[in-house]
Protein backbone atom coordinates (compact mmCIF):
# COMPACT_ATOMS: atom_id res chain seq x y z
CA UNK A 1 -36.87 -33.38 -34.78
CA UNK A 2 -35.84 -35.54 -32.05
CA UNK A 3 -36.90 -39.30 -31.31
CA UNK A 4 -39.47 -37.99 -28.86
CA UNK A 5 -41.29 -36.03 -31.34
CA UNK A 6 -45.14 -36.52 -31.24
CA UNK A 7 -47.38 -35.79 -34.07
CA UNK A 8 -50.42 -34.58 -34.26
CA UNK A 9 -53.60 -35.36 -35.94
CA UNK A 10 -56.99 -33.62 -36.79
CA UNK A 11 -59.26 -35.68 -38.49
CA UNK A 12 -62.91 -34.41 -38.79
CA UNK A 13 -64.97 -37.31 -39.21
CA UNK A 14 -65.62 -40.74 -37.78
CA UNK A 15 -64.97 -42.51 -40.57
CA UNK A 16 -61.81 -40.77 -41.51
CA UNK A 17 -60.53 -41.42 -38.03
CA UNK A 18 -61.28 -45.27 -38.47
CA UNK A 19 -58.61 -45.60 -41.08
CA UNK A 20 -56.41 -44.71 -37.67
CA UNK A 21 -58.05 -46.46 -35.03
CA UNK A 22 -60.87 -48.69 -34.56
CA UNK A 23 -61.91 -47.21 -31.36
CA UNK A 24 -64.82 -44.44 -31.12
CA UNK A 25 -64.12 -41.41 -29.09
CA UNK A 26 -65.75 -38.08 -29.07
CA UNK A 27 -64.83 -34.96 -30.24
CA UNK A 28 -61.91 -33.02 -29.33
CA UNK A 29 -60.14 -35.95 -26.86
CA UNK A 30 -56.74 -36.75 -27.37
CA UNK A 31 -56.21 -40.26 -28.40
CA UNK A 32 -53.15 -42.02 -28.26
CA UNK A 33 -53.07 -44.26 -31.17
CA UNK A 34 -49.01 -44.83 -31.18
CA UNK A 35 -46.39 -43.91 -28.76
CA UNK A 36 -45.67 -40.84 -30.32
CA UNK A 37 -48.81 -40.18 -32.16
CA UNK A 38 -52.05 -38.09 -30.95
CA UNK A 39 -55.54 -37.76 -32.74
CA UNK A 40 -57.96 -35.57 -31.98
CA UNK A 41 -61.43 -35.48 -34.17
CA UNK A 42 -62.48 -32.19 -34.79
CA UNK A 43 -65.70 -32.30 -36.66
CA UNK A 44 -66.43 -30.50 -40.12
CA UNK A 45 -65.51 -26.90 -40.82
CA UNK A 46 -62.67 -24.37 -39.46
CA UNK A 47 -63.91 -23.89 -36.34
CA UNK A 48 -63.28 -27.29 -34.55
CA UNK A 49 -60.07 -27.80 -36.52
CA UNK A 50 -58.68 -24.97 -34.85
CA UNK A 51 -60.04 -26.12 -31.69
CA UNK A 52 -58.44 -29.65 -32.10
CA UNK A 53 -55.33 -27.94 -33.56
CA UNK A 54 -55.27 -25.90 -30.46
CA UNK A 55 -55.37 -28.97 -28.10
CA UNK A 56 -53.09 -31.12 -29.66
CA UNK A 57 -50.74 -27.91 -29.18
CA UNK A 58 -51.12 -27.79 -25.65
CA UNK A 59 -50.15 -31.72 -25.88
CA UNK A 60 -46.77 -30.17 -26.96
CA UNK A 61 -47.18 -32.18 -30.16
CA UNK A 62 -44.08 -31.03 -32.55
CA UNK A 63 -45.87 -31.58 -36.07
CA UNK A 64 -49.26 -31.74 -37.70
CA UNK A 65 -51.18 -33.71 -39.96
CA UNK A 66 -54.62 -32.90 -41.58
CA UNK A 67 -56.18 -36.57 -42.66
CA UNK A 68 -58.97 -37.48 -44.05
CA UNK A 69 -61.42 -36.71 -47.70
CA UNK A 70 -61.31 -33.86 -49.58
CA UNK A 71 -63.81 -32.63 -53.04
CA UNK A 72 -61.92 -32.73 -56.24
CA UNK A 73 -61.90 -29.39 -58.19
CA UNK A 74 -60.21 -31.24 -61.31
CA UNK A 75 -62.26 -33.61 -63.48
CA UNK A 76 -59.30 -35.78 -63.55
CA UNK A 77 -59.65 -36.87 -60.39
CA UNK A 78 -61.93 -39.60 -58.55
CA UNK A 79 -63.05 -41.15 -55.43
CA UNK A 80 -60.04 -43.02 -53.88
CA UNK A 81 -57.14 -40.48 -55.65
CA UNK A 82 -54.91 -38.73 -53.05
CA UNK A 83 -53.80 -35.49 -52.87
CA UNK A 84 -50.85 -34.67 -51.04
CA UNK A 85 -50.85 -31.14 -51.46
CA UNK A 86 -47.39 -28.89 -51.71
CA UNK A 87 -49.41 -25.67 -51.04
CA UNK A 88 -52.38 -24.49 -49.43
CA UNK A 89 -54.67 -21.51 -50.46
CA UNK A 90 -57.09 -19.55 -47.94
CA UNK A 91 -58.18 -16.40 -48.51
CA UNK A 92 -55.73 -14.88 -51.03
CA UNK A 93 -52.43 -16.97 -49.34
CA UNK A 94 -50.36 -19.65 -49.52
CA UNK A 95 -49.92 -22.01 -46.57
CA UNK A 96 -46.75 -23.53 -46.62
CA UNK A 97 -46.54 -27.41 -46.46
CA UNK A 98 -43.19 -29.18 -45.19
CA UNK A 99 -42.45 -30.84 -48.59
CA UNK A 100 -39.31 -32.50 -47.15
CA UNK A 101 -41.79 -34.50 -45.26
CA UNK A 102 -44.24 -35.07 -48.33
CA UNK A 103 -41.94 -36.43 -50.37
CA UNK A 104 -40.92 -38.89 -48.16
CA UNK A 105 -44.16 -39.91 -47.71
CA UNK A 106 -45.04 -39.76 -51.53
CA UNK A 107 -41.95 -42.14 -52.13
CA UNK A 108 -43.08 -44.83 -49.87
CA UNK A 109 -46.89 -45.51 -51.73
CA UNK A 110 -47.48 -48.25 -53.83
CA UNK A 111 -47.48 -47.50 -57.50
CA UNK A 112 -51.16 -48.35 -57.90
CA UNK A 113 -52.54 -45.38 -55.94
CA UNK A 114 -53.22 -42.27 -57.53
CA UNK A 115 -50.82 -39.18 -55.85
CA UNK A 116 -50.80 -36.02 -57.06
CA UNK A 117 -49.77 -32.57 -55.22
CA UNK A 118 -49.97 -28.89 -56.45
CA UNK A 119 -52.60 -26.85 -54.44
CA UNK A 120 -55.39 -27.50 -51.61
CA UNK A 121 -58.23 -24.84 -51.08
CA UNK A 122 -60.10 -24.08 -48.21
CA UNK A 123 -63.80 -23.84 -48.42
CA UNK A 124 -65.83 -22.39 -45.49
CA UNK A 125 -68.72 -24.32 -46.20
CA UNK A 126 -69.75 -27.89 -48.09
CA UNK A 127 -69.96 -27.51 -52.09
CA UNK A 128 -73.10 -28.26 -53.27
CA UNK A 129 -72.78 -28.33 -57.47
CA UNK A 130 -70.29 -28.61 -60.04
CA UNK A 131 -70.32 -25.25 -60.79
CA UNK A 132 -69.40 -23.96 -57.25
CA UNK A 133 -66.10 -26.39 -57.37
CA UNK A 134 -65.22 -25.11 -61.18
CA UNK A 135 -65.98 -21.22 -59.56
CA UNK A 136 -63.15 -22.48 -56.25
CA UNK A 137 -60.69 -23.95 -59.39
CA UNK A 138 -60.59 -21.48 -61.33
CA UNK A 139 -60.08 -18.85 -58.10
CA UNK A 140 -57.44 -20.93 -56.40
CA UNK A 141 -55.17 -22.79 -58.83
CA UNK A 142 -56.57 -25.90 -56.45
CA UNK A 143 -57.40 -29.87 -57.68
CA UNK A 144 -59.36 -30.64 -54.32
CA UNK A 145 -60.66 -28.56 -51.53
CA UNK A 146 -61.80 -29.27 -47.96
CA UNK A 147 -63.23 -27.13 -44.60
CA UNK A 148 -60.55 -27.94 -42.10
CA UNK A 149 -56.83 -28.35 -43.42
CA UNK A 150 -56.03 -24.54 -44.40
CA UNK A 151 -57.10 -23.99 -40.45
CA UNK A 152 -54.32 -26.59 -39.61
CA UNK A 153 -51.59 -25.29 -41.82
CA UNK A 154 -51.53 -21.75 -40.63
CA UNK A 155 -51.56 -22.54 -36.95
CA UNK A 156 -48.43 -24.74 -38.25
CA UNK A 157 -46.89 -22.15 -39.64
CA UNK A 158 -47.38 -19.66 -37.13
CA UNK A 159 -46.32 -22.54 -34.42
CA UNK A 160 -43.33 -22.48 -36.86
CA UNK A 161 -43.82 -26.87 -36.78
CA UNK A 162 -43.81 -29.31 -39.24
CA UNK A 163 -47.22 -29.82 -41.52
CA UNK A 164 -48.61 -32.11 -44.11
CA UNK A 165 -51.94 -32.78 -45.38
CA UNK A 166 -52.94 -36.27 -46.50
CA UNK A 167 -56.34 -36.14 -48.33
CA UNK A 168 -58.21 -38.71 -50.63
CA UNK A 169 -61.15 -37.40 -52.84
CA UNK A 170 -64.52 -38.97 -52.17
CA UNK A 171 -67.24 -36.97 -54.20
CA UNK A 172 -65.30 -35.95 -57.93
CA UNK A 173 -66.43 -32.55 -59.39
CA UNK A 174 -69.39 -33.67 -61.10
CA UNK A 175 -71.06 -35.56 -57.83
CA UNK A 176 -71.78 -33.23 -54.57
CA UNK A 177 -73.96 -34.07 -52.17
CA UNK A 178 -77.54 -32.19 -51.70
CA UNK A 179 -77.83 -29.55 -49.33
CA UNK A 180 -80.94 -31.42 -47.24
CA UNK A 181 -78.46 -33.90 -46.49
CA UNK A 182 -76.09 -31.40 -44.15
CA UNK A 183 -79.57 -31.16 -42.22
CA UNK A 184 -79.21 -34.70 -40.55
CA UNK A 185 -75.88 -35.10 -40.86
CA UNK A 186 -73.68 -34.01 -37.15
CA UNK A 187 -70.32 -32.57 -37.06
CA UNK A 188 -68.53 -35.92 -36.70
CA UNK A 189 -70.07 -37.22 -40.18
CA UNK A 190 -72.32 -39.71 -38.96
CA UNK A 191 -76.03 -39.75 -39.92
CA UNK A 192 -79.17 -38.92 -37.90
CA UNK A 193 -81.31 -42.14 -39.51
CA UNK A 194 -84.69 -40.99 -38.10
CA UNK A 195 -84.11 -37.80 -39.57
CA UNK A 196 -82.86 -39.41 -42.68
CA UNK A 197 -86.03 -41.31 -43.42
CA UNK A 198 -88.30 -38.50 -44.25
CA UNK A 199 -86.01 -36.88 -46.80
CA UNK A 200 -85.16 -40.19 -48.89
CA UNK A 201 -89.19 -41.19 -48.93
CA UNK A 202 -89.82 -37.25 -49.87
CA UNK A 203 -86.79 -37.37 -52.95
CA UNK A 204 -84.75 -34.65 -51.31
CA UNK A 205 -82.39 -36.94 -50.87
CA UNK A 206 -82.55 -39.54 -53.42
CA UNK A 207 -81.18 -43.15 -52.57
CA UNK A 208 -78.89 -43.01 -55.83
CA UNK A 209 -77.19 -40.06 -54.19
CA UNK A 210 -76.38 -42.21 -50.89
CA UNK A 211 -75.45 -44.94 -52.65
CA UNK A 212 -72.52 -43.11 -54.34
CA UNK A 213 -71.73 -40.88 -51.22
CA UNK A 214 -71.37 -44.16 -50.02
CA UNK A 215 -68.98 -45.69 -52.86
CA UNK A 216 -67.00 -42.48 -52.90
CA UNK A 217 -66.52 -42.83 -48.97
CA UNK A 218 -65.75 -46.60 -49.20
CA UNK A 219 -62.79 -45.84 -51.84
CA UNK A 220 -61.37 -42.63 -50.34
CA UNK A 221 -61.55 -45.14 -46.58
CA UNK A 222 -59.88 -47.64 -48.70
CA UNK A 223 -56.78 -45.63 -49.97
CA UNK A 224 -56.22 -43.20 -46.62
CA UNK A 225 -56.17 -47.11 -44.88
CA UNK A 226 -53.54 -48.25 -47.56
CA UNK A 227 -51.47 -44.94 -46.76
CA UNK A 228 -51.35 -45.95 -42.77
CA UNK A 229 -50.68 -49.33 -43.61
CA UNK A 230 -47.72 -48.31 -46.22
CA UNK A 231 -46.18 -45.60 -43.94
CA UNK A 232 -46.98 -46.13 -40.39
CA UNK A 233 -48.77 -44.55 -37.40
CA UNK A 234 -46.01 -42.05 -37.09
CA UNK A 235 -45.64 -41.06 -40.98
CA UNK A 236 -42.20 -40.49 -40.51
CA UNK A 237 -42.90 -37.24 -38.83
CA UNK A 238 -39.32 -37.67 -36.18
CA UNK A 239 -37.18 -37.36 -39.43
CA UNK A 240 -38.52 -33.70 -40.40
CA UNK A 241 -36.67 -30.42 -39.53
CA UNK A 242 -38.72 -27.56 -38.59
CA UNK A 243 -37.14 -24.67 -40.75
CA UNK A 244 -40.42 -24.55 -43.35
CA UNK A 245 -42.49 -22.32 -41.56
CA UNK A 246 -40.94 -19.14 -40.50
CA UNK A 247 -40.20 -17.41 -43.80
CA UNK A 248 -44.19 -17.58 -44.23
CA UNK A 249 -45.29 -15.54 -41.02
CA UNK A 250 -41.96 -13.22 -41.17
CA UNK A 251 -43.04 -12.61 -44.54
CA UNK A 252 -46.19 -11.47 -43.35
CA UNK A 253 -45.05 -9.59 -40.77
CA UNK A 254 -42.71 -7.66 -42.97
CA UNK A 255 -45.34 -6.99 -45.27
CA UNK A 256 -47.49 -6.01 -42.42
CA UNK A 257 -44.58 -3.17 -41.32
CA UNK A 258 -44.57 -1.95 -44.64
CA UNK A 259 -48.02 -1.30 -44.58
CA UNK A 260 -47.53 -0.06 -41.76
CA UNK A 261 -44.41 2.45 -42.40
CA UNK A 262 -46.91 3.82 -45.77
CA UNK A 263 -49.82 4.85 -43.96
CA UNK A 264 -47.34 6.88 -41.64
């Protein structure tokens, strides 16, 4: 990639794209938070990643990064671990991730943090109970999972551009939140309070359960921030070729003849 690259970046929630910017903006406007860095917030779920994904595109941005929290799938891991994934799983595939690109970012975190790679799983929806995180495991090969990267990586690969996801865990595999909670919660992550009130005086959502959705966000926040400040606005997107994507969708497409040819 050339000096005047620009990256890309779909965060879904508010306070995933505060570790970026300080600034508020609403979904799916481009914000320019470096010279040659773009954000766009997407919201939660597939849908409005693909939507941001698809407007940062028209930017002409030349590489893409999925940031923000993900739910660990492994009981190893906990609130404020990363995952920098080096494959991600939807729907029986493998997304490809520009490892090149990982690994450079990898090298440059402080020993302190918590990395580790191997596999990233989409889920369509939130997960709700330890046993619907073991079920995603044990299907995918994945540590964490999350609603919007896998959307991200294939229009990368199919864009045939640069991708990396960058993803810290905030609820570990035996904390979820409750399913009343998605009820007064909007797309961007914030919290409709008036709504709120009812359901914590009722028990459906039980103050314990905010307080550690809370202390989960706080030390996923905290790590995702020490990432930025270790490696930049940019994240050394301008050094990465672009040659990881094509084998993926001609792959596909040459599995898709062959089909093809033996129904002929």
């Amino acid at each position: 990639m050339e000096d005047s690259s620009v990256l890309g970046i779909v965060s879904a929630l508010k306070s995933e794209a505060s570790c970026l910017m300080k600034l508020r903006f609403p979904l799916f406007k481009i914000a320019r938070i470096a010279p040659t860095t773009r954000l766009c917030l997407s919201g939660m779920g597939p849908e409005g990643a693909l939507k941001a994904t698809q407007i940062l595109h028209e930017y002409e941005v030349d590489a893409l990064l999925s940031f923000g929290v993900a739910a660990a799938l492994d009981d190893a891991l906990v609130p404020g671990d990363l995952v920098l994934p080096e494959m991600i799983y939807s729907n029986g595939r493998s997304l490809p991730v520009t490892l090149e690109w990982r690994e450079r970012i990898a090298e440059l975190l402080p020993s302190y943090l918590t990395v580790v790679g191997g596999t990233l799983a989409e889920t369509k929806k939130p997960l709700f109970s330890r046993q619907e995180k073991i079920r995603l495991g044990e299907e995918t090969g994945a540590c964490a999972a999350d609603m919007e990267t896998a959307m991200v990586a294939e229009f990368a690969a199919r864009a045939d551009i640069p991708f990396i996801a960058i993803r810290a865990i905030v609820d570990p595999l035996e904390f979820s939140p409750p399913p009343a909670l998605m009820n007064v919660v909007y797309a961007d992550g914030t919290t409709d309070i008036i709504r709120l009130l009812p359901l914590l005086f009722n028990g459906a959502v039980p103050l314990k359960t905010l307080f550690h959705l809370g202390m989960g966000m706080y030390a996923a926040r905290s790590t995702l921030s020490k990432v930025v400040e270790t490696v930049g606005l940019t994240f050394k997107s301008e050094l990465t070729d672009r040659s990881h994507a094509y084998a993926l969708v001609a792959t596909e497409e040459a599995g898709s003849s062959a089909a093809d040819s033996s129904l002929r």
